[in-house]
Protein backbone atom coordinates (compact mmCIF):
# COMPACT_ATOMS: atom_id res chain seq x y z
CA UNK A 1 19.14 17.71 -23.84
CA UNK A 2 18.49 20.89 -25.35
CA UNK A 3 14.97 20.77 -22.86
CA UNK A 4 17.70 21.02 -20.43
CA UNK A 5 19.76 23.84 -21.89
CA UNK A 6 16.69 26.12 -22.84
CA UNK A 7 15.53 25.34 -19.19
CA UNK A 8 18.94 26.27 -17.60
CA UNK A 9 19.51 29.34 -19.64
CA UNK A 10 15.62 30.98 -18.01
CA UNK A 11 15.53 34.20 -16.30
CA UNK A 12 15.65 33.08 -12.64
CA UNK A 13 12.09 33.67 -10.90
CA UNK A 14 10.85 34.12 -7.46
CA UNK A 15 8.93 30.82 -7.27
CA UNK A 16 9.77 29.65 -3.65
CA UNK A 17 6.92 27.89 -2.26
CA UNK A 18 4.49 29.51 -4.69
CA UNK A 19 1.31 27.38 -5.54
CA UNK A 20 1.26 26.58 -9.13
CA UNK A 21 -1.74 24.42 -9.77
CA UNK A 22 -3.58 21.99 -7.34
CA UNK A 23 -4.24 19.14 -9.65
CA UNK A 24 -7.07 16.26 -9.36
CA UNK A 25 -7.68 12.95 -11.51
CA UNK A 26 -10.67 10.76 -11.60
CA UNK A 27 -9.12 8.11 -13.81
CA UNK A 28 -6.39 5.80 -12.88
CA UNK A 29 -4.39 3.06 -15.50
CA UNK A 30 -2.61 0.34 -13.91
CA UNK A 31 0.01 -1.72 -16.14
CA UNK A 32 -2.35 -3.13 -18.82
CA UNK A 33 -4.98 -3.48 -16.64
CA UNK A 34 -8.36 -1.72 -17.48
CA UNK A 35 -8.60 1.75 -16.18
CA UNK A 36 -10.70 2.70 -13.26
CA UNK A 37 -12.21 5.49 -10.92
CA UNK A 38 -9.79 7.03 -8.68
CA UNK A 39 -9.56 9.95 -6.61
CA UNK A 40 -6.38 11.25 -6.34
CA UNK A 41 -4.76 14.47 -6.35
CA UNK A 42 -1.68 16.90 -5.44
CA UNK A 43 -0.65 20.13 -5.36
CA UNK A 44 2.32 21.45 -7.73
CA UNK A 45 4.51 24.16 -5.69
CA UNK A 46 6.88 26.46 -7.78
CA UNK A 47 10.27 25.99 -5.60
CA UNK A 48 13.49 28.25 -6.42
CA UNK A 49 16.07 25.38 -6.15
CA UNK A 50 14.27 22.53 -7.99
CA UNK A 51 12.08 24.21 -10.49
CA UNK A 52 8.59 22.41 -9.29
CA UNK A 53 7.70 20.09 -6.10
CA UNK A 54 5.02 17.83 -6.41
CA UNK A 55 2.96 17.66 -2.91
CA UNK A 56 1.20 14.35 -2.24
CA UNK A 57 0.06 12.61 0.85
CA UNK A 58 2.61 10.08 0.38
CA UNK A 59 5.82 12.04 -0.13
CA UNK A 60 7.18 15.53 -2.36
CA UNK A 61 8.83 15.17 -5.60
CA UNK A 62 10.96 17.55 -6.90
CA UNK A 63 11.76 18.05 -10.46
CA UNK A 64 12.21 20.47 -13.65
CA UNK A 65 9.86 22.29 -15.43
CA UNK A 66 9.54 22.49 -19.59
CA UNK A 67 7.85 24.79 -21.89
CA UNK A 68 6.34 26.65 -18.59
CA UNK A 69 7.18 29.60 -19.76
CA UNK A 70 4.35 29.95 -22.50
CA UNK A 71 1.05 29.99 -20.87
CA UNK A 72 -0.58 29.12 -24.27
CA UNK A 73 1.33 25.77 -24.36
CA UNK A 74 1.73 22.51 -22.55
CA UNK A 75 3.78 22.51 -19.50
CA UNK A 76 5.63 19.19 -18.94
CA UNK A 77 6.86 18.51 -15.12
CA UNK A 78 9.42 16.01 -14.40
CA UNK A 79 10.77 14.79 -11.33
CA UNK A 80 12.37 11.53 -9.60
CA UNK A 81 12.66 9.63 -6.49
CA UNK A 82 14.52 6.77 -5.96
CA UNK A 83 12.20 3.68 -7.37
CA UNK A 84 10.15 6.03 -9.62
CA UNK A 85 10.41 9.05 -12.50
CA UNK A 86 7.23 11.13 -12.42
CA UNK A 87 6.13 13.08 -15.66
CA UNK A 88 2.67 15.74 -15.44
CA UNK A 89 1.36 17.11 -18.32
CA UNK A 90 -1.07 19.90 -18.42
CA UNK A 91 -2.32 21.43 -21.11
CA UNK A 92 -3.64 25.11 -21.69
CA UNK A 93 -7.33 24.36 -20.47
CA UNK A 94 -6.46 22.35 -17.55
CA UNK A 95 -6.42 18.68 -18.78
CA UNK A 96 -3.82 16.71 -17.12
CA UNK A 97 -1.89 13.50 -17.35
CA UNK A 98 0.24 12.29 -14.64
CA UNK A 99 1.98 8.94 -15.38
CA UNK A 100 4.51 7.01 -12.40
CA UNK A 101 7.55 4.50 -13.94
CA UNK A 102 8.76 2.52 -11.01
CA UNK A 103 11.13 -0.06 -11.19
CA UNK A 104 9.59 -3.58 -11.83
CA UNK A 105 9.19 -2.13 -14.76
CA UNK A 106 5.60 -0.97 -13.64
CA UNK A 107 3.37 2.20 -14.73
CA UNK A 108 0.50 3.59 -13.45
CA UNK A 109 -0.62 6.72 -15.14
CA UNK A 110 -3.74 9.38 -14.24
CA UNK A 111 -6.15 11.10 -16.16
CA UNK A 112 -7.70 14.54 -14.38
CA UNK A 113 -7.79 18.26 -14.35
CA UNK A 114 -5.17 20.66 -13.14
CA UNK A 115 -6.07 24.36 -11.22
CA UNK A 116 -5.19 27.41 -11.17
CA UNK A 117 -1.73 27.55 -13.29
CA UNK A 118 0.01 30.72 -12.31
């Protein structure tokens, strides 16, 4: 809750439609399966209403944004459709996790590199 309140209580910016990062992952974990080689990526849009919208080929997910403030720390998207909460990670470098809960209960989760955080 208090991600919530420290997020509500941020300056208002001018992020409509902005490119944040493009984002790219090469490692894919299904359930307890054993992870393989994927290739599978998105773009991550600042967007004035909803904080962040995830871009994919399937569909956009919009969501709110924690810690983005601080370039020197982890910025922690979060977002939801209706079957599925989606969480990205990305650290200062670049390195990425982006893990799917859909109802079943089922996760996959991804393992990649994130681009160009602005």
């Amino acid at each position: 809750m208090r991600f919530l309140i420290a997020f509500l209580m941020l300056p208002t910016l001018a992020w409509a439609g902005d490119e944040y990062a493009a984002c790219h992952f090469t490692t894919e974990c299904f359930e307890s399966e054993s992870c393989a080689d994927t290739d599978f990526g998105f773009v991550v849009n600042h967007n004035d209403a909803l904080g962040f919208v995830l871009q994919t080929d399937a569909e956009n997910i919009g969501g709110l944004v924690f810690d983005n403030r601080f370039p020197d720390e982890t910025s922690t998207l979060i977002g939801a459709t209706d079957t599925a909460y989606h969480m990205l990670t990305i650290a200062p470098d670049g390195a990425a996790r982006y893990s799917v809960q859909m109802q079943g209960p089922m996760v996959v989760s991804y393992m990649g590199q994130c681009e160009g955080m602005n």
